[in-house]
N, C-alpha and C. Protein backbone atom coordinates (compact mmCIF):
# COMPACT_ATOMS: atom_id res chain seq x y z
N UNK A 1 -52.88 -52.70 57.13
CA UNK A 1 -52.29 -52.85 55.79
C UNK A 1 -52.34 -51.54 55.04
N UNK A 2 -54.01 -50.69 55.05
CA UNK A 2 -53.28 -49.63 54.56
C UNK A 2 -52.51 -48.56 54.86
N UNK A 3 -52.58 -48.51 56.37
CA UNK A 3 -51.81 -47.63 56.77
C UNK A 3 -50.37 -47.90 56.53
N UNK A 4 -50.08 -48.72 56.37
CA UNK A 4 -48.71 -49.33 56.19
C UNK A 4 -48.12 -48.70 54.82
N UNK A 5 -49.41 -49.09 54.00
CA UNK A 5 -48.86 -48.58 52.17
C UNK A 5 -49.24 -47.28 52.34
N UNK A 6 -49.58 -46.51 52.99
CA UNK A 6 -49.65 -44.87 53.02
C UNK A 6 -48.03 -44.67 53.46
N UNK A 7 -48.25 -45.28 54.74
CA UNK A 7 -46.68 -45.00 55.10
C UNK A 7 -45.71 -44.73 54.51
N UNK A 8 -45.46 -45.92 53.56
CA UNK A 8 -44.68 -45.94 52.87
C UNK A 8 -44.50 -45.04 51.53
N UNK A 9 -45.32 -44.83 51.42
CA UNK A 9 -45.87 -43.70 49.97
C UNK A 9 -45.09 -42.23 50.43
N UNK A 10 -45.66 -42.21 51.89
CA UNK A 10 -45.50 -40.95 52.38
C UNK A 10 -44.03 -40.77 52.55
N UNK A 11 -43.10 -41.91 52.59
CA UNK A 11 -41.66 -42.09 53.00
C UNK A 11 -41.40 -41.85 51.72
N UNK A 12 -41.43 -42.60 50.51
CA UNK A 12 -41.52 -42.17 49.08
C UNK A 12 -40.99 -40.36 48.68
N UNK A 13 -42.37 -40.34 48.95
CA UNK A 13 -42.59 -38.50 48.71
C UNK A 13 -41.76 -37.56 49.65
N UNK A 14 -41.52 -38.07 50.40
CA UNK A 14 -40.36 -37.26 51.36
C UNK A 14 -39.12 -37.67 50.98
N UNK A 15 -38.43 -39.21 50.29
CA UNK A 15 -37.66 -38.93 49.72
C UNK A 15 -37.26 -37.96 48.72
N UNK A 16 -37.96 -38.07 48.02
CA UNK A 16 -38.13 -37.63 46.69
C UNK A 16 -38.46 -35.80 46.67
N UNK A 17 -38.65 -35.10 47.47
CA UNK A 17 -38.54 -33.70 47.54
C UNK A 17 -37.42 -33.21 47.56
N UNK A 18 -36.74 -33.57 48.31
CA UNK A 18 -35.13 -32.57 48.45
C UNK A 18 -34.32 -33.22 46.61
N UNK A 19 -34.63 -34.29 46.03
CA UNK A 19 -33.86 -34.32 45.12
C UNK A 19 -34.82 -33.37 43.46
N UNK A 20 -36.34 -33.06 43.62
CA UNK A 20 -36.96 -32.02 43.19
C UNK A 20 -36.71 -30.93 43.04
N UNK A 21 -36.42 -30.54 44.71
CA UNK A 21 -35.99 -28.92 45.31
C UNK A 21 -34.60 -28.97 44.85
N UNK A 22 -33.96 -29.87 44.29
CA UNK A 22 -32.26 -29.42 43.91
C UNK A 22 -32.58 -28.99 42.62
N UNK A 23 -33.24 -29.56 41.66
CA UNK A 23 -33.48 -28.98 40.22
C UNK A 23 -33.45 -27.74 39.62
N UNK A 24 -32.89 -27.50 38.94
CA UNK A 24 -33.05 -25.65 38.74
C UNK A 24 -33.70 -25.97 37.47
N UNK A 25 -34.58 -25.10 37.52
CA UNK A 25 -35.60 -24.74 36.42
C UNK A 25 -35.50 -24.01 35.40
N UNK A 26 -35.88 -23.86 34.28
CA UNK A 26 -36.15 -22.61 33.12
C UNK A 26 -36.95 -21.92 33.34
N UNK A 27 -37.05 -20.59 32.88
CA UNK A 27 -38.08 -20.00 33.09
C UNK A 27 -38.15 -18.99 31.41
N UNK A 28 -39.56 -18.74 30.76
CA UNK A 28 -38.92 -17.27 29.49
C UNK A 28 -40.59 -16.87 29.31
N UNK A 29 -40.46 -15.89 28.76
CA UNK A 29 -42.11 -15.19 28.59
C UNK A 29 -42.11 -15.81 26.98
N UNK A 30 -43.88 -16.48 26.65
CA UNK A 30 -44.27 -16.68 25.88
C UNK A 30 -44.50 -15.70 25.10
N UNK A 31 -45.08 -15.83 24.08
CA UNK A 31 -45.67 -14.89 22.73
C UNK A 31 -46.52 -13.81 23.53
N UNK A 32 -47.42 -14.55 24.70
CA UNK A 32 -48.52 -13.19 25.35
C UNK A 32 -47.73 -13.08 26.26
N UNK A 33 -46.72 -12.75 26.73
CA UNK A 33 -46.04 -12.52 27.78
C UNK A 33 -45.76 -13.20 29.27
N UNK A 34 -46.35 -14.25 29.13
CA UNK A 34 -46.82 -14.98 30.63
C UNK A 34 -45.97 -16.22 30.69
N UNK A 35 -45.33 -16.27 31.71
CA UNK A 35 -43.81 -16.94 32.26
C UNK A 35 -44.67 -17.98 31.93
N UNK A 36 -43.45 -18.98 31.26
CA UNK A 36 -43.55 -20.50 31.24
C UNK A 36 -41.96 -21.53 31.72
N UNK A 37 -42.33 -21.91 32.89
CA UNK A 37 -41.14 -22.62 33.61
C UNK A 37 -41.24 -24.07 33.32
N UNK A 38 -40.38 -25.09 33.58
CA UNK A 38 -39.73 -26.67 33.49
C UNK A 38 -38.57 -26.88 33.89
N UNK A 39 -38.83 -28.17 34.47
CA UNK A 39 -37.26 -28.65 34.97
C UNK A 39 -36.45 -28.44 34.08
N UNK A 40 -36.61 -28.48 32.53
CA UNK A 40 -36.48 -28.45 31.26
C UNK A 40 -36.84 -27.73 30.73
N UNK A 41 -36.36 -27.63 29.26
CA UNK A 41 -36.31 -25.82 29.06
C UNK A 41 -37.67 -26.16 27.97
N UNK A 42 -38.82 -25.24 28.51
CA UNK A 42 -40.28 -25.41 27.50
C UNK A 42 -40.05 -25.31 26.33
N UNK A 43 -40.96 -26.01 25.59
CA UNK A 43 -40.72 -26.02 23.95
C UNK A 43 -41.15 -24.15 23.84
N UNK A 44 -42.01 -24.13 24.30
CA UNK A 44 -42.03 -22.46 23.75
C UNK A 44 -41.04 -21.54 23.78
N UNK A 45 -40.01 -22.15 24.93
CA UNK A 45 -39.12 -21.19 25.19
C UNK A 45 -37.75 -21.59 23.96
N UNK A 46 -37.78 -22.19 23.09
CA UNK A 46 -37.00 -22.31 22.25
C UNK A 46 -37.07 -21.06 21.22
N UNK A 47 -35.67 -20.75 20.82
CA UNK A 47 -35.64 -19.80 20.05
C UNK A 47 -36.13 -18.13 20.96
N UNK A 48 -36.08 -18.21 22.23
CA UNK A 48 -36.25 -16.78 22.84
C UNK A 48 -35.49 -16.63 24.29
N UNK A 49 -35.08 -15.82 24.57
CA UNK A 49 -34.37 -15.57 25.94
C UNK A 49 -34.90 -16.56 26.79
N UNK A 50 -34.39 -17.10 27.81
CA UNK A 50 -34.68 -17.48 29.32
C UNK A 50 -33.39 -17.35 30.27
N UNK A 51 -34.14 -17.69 31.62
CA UNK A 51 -33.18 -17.74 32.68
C UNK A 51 -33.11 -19.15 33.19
N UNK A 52 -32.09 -19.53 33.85
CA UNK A 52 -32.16 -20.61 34.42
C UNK A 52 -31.81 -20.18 35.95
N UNK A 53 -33.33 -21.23 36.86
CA UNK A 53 -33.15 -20.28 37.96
C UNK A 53 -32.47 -21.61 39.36
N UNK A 54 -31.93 -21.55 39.80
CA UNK A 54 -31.23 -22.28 40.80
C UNK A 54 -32.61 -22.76 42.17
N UNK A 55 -32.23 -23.62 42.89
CA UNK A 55 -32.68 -23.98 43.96
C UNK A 55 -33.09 -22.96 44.65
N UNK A 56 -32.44 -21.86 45.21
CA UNK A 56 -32.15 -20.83 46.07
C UNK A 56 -33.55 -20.34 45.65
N UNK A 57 -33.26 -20.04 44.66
CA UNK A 57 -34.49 -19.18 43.78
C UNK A 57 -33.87 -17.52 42.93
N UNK A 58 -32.60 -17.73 43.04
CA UNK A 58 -31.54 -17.34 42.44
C UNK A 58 -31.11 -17.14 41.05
N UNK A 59 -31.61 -16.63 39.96
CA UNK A 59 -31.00 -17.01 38.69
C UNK A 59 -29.02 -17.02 38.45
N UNK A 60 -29.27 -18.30 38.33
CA UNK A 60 -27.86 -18.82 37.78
C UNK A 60 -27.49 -18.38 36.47
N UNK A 61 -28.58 -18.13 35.54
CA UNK A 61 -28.05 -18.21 34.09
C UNK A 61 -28.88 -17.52 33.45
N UNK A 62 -28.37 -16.57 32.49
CA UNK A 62 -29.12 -16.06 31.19
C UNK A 62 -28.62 -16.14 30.19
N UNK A 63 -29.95 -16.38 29.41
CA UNK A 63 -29.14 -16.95 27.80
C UNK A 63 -30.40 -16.02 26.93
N UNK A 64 -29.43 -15.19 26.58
CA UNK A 64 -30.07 -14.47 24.89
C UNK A 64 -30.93 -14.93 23.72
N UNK A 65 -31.60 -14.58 23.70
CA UNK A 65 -32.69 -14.90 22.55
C UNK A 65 -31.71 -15.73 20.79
N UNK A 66 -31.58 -16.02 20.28
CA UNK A 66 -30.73 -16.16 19.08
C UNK A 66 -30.84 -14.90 18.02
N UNK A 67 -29.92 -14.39 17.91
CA UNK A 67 -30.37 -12.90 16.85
C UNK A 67 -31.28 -13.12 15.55
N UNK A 68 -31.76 -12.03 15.67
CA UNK A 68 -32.62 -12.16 14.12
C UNK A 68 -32.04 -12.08 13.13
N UNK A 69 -32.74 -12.56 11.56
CA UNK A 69 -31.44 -12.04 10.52
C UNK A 69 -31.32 -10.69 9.82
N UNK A 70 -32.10 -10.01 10.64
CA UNK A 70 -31.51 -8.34 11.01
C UNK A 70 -30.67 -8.07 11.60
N UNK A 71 -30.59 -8.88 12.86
CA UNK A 71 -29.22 -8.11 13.44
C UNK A 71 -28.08 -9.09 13.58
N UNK A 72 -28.33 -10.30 12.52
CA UNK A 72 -26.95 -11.16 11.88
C UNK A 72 -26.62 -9.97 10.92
N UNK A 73 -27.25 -9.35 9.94
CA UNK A 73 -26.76 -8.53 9.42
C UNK A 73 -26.24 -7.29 9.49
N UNK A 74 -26.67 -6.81 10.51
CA UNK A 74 -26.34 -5.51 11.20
C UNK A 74 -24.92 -5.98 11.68
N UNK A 75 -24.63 -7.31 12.31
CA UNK A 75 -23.40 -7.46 12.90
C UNK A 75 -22.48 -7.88 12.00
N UNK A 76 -22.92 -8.33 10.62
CA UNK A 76 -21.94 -8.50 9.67
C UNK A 76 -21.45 -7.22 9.13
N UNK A 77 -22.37 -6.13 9.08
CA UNK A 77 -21.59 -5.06 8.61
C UNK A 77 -21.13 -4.10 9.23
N UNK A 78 -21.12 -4.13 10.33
CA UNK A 78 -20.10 -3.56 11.69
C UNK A 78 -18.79 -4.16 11.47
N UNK A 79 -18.88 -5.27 11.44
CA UNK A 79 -17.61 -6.14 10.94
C UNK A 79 -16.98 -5.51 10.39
N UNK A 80 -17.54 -5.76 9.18
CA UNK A 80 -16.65 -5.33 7.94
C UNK A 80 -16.50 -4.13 7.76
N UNK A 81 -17.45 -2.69 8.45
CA UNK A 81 -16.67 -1.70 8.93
C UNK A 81 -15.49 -1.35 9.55
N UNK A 82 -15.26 -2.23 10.95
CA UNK A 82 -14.13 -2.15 11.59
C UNK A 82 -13.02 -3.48 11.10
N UNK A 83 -13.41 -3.81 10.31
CA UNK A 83 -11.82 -4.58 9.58
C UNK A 83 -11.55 -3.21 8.57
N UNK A 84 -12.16 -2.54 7.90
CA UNK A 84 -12.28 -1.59 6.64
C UNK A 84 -11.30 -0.13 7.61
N UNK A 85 -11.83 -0.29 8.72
CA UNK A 85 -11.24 0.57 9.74
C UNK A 85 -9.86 0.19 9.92
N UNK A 86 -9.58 -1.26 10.28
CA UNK A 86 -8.20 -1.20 10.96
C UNK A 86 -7.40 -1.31 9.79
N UNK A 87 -7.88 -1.72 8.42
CA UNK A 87 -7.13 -1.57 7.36
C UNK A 87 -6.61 -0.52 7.20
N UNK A 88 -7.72 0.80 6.89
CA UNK A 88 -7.07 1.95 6.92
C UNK A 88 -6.13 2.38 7.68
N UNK A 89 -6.11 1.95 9.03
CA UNK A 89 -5.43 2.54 10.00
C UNK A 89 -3.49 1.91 9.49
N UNK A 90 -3.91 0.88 9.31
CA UNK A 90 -2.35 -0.12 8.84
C UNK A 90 -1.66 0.53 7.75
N UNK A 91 -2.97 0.94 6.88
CA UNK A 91 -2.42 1.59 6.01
C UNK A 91 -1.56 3.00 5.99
N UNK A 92 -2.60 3.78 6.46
CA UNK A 92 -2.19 5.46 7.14
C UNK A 92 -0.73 4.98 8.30
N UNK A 93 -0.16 4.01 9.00
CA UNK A 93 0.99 3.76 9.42
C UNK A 93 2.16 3.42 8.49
N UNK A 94 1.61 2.59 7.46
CA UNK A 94 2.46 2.39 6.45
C UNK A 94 3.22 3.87 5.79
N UNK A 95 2.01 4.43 4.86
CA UNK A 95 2.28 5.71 4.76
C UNK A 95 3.24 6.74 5.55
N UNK A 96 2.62 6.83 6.81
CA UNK A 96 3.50 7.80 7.49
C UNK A 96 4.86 7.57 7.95
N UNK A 97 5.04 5.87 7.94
CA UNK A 97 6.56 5.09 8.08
C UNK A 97 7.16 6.25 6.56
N UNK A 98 6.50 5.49 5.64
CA UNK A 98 7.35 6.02 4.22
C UNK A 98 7.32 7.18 4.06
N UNK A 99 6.63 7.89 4.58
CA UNK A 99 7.12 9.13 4.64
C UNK A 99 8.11 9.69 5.60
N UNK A 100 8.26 9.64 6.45
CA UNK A 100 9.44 10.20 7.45
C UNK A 100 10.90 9.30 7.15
N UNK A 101 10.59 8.16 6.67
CA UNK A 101 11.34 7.68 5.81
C UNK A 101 11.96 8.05 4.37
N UNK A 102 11.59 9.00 3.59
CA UNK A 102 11.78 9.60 2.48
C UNK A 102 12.01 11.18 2.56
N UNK A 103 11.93 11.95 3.83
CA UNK A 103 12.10 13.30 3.64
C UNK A 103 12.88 13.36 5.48
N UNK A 104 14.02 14.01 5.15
CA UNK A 104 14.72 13.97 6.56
C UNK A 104 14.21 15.68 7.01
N UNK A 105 13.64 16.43 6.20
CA UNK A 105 13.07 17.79 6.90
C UNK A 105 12.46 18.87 5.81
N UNK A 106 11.43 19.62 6.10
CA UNK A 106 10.81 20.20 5.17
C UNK A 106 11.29 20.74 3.67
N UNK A 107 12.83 21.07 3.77
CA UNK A 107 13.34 21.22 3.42
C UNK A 107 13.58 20.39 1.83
N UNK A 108 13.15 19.15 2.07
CA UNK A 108 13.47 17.83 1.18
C UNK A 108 12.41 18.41 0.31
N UNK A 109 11.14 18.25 1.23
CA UNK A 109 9.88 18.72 0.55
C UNK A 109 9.77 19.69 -0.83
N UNK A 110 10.32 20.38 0.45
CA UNK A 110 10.16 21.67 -1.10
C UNK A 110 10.89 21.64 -2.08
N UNK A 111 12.40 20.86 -2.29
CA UNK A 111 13.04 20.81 -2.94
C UNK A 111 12.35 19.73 -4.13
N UNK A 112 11.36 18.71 -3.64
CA UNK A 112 11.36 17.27 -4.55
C UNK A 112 9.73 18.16 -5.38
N UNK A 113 9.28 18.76 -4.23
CA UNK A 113 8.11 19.72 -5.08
C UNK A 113 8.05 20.67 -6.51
N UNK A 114 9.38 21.02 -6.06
CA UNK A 114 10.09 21.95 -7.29
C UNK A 114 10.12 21.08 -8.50
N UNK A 115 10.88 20.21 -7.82
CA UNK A 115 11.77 19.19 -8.72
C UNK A 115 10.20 18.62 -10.01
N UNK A 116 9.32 18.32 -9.38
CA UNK A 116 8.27 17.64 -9.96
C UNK A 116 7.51 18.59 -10.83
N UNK A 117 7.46 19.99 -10.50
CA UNK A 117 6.68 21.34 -10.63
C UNK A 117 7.28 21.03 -11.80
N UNK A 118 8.67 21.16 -11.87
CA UNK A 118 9.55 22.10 -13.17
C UNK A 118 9.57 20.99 -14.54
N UNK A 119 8.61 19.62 -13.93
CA UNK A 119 8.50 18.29 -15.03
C UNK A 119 7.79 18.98 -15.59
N UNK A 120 6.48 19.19 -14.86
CA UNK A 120 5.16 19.39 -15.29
C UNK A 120 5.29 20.47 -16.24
N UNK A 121 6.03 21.24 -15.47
CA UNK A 121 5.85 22.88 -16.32
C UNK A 121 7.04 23.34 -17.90
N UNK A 122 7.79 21.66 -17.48
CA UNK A 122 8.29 21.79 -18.74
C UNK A 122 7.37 20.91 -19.91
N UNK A 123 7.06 20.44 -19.77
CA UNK A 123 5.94 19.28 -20.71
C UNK A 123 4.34 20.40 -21.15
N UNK A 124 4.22 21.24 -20.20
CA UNK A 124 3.48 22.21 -20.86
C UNK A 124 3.68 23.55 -21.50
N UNK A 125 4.91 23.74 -21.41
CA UNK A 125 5.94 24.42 -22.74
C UNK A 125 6.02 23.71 -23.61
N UNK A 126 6.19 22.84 -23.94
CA UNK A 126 6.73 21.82 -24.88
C UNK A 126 5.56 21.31 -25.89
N UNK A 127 4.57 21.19 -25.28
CA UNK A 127 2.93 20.96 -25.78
C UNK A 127 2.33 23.06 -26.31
N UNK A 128 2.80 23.50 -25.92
CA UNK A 128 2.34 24.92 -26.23
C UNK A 128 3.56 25.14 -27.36
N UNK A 129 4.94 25.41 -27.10
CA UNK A 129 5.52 25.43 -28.40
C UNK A 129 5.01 24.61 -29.96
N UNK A 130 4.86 23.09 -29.11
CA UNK A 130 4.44 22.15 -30.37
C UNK A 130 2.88 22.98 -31.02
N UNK A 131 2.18 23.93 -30.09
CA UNK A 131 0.69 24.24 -31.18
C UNK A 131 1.42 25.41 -32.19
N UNK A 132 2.43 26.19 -31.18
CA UNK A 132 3.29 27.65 -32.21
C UNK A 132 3.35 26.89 -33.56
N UNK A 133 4.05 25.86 -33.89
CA UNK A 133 4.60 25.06 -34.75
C UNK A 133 4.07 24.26 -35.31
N UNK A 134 2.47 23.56 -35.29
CA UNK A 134 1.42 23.63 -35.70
C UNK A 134 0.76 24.59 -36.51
N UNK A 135 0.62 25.88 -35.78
CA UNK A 135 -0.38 26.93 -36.28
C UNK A 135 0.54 27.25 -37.63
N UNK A 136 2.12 27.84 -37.64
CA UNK A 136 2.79 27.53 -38.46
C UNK A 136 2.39 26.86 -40.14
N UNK A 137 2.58 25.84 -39.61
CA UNK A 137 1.81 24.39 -40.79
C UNK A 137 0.60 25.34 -41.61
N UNK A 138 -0.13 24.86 -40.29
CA UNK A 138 -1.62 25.64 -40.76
C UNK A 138 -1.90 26.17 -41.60
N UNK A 139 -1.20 27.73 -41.55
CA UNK A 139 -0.78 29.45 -41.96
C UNK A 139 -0.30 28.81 -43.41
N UNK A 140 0.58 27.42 -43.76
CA UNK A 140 1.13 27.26 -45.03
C UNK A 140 -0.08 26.81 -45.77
N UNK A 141 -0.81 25.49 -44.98
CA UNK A 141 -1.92 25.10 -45.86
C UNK A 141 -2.86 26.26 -46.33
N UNK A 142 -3.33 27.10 -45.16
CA UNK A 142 -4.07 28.28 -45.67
C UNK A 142 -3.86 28.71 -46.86
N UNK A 143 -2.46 29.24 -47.23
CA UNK A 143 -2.15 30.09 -47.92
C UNK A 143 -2.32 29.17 -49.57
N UNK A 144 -1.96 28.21 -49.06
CA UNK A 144 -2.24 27.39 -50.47
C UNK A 144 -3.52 26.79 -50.84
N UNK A 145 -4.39 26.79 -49.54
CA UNK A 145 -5.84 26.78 -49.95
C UNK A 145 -6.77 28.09 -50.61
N UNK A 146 -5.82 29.25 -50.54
CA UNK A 146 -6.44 30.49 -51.42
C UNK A 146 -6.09 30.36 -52.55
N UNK A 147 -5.57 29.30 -53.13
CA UNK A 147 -5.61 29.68 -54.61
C UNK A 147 -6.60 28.89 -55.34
N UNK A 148 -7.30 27.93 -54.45
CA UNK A 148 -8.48 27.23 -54.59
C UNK A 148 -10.20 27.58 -53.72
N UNK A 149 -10.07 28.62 -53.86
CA UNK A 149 -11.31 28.95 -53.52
C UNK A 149 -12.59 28.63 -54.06
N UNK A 150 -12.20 28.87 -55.35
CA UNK A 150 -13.88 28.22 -56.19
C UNK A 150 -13.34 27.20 -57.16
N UNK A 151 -12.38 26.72 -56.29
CA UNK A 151 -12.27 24.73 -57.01
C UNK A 151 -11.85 24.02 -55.94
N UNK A 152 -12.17 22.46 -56.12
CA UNK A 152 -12.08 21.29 -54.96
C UNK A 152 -10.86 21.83 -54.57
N UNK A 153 -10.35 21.50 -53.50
CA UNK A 153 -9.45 21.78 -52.26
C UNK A 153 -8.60 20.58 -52.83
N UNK A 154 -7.50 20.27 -53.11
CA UNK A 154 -6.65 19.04 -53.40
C UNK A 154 -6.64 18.10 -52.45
N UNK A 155 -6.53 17.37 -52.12
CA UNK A 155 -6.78 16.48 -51.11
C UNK A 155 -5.79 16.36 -49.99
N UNK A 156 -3.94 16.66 -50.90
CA UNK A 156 -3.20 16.70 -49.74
C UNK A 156 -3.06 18.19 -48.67
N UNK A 157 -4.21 18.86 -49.45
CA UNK A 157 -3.83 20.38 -48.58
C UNK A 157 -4.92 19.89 -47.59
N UNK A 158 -6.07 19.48 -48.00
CA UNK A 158 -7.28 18.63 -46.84
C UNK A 158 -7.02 18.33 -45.58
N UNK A 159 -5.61 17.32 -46.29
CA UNK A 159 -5.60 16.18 -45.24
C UNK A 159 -4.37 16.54 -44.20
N UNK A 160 -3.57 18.14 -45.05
CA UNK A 160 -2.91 18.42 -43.87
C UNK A 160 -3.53 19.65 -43.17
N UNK A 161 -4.28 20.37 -43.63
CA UNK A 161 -5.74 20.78 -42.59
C UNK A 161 -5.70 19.94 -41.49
N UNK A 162 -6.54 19.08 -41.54
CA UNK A 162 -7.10 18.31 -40.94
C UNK A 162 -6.46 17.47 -39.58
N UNK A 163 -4.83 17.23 -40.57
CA UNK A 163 -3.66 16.75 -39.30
C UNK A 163 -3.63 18.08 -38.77
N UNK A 164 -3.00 18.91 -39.19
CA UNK A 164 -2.63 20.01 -38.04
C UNK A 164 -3.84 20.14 -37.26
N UNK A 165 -4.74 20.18 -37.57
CA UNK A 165 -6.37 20.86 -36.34
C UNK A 165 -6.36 19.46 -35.73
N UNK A 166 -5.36 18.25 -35.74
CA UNK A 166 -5.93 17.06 -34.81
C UNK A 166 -4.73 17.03 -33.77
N UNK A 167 -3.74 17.92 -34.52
CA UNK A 167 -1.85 17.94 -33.60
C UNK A 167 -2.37 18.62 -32.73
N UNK A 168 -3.31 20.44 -32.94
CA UNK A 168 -3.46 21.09 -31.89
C UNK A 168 -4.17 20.65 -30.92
N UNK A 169 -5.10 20.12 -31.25
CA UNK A 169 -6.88 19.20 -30.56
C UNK A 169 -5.34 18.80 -29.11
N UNK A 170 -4.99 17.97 -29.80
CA UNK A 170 -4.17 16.68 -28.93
C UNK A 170 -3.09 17.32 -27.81
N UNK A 171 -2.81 18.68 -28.40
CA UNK A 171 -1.59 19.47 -27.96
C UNK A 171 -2.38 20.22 -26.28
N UNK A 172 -3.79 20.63 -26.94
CA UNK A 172 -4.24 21.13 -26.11
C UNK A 172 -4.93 20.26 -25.14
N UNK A 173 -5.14 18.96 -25.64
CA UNK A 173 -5.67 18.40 -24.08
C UNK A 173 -4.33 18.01 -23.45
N UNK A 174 -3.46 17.85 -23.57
CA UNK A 174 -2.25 17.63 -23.37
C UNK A 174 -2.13 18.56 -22.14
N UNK A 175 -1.98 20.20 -22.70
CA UNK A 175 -1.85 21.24 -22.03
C UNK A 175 -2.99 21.24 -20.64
N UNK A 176 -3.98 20.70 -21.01
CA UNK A 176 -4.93 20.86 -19.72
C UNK A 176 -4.90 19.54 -19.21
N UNK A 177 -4.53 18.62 -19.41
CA UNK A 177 -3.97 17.78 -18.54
C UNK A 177 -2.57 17.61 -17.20
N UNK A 178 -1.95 17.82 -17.80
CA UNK A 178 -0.38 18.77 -17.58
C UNK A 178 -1.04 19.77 -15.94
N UNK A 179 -2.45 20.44 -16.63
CA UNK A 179 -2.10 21.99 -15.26
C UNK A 179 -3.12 21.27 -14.41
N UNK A 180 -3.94 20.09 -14.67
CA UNK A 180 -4.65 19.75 -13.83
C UNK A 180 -3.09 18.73 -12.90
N UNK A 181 -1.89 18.20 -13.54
CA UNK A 181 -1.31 17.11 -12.82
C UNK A 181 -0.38 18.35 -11.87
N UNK A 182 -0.34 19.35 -12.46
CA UNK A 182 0.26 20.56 -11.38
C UNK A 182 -0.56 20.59 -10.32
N UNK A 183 -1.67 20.62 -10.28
CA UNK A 183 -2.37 21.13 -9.30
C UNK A 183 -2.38 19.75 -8.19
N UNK A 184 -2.19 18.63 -8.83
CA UNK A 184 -1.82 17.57 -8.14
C UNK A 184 -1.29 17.55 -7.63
N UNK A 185 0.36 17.89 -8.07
CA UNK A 185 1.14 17.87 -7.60
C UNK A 185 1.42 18.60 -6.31
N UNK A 186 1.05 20.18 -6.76
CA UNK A 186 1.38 20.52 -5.17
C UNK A 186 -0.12 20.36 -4.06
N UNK A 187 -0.77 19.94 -4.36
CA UNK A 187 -1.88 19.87 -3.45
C UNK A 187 -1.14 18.54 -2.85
N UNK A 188 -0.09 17.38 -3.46
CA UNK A 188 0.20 15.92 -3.00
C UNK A 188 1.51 16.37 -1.90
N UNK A 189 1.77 17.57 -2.20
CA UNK A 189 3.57 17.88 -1.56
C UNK A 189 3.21 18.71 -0.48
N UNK A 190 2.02 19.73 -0.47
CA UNK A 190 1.31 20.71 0.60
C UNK A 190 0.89 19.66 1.69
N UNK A 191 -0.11 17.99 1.11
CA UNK A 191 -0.30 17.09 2.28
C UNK A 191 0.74 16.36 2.76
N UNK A 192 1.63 16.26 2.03
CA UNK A 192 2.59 15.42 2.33
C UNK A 192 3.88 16.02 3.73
N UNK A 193 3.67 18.10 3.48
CA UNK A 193 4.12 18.43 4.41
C UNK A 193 3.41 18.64 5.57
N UNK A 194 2.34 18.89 5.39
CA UNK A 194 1.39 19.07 6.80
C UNK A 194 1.39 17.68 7.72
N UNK A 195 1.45 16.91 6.89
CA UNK A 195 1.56 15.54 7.44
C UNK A 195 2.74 15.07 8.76
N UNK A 196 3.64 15.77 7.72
CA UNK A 196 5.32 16.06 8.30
C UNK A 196 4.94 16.53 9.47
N UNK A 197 4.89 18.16 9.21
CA UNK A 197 4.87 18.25 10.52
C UNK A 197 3.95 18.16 11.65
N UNK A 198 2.62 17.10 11.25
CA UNK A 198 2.35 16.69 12.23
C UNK A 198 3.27 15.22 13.07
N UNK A 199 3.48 14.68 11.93
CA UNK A 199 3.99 13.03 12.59
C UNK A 199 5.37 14.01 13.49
N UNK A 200 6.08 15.14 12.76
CA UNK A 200 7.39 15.54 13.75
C UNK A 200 7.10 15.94 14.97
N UNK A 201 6.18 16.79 15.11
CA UNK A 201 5.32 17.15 16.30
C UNK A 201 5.03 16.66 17.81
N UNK A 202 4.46 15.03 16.76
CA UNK A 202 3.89 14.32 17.87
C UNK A 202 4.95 13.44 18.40
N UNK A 203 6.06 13.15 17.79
CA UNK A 203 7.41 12.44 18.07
C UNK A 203 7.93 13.25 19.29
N UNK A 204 8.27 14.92 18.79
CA UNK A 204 8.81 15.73 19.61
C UNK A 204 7.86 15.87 21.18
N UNK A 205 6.78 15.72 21.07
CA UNK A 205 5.83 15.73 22.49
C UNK A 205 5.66 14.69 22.87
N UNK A 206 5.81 13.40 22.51
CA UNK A 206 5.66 12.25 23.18
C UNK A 206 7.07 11.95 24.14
N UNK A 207 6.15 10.93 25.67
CA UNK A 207 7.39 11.63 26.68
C UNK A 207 8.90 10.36 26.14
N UNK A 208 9.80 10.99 26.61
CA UNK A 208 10.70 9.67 26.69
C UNK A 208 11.15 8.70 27.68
């Protein structure tokens, strides 16, 4: 009898190996470093790399630790670097469309450069005449403020003092506004041709 229920035990356990030995296991290093395996994936090994290793003894599978929220953040702003990137890039195409689109040869350039120069440089004649014609004024109130030297100043000679020194004030930021939008200007028409002839350049060397 007992050999019988050994027997059978022993038939048991020999079933039951080859469907063991098919199992593929987990395997991941704990906190002190020392492998912890299961048919099933160890509670320790949650939240950190493991492998999953096949019958053979083969790893079938690796699976990455879950990122930290250092390098969730590190990867959010890579992101949004290279969207910030391809924006620019869409953009700088846009641009260089509208430009080869708006000037058929250097030529255009220099002509629309002029064209813009001779705004600028007339609006700062025009602001410099207007102080000539100011100072003018001035030179009148002066002259009628010497006959009041050692009595109150009348109020309308004051108050056109006061306008004229606020016409020039205004005339002159005017004027230095004006040579700073010059300097704009051709520093915007100098990139706008270098630009040229790079985009013509690279048209002319690319094969057909």
């Amino acid at each position: 009898m007992r050999a019988a229920r050994f027997a059978l035990g022993a038939a048991l356990l020999t079933a039951a190996l080859p469907a063991l030995a098919a199992a593929n296991i987990f395997c991941c290093q704990d906190e002190h470093g020392r492998n912890a395996c299961g048919d099933i994936l160890p509670s320790v090994c949650v939240g950190r790399a493991y492998r999953e290793i096949g019958p053979n003894g083969l790893v079938v599978r690796r699976v990455e630790a879950p990122p930290t929220a250092e390098q969730r953040a590190q990867k959010a702003a890579e992101e949004r670097r290279q969207k910030a990137a391809e924006e620019a890039a869409r953009e700088r195409r846009r641009l260089d469309q509208a430009l080869l689109q708006t000037y058929g040869s250097e030529a255009d350039i220099d002509q629309l450069r002029e064209r813009a120069e001779a705004d600028v440089v007339a609006a700062i004649k025009a602001a410099e005449e207007k102080i000539v014609e100011a100072g003018k004024r001035r030179k009148k109130f002066e002259d009628e403020a010497e006959f009041y030297r050692k009595k109150p100043l009348p109020p309308s000679v004051a108050k056109g003092l006061k306008a004229v020194d606020e016409d020039i004030l205004a005339q002159q930021a005017t004027i230095e506004a004006k040579k700073k939008e010059l300097e704009a200007v051709r520093a915007r028409y100098e990139d706008d041709k270098r630009r040229y002839r790079e985009l013509r350049g690279s048209r002319m060397q690319a094969p057909k």
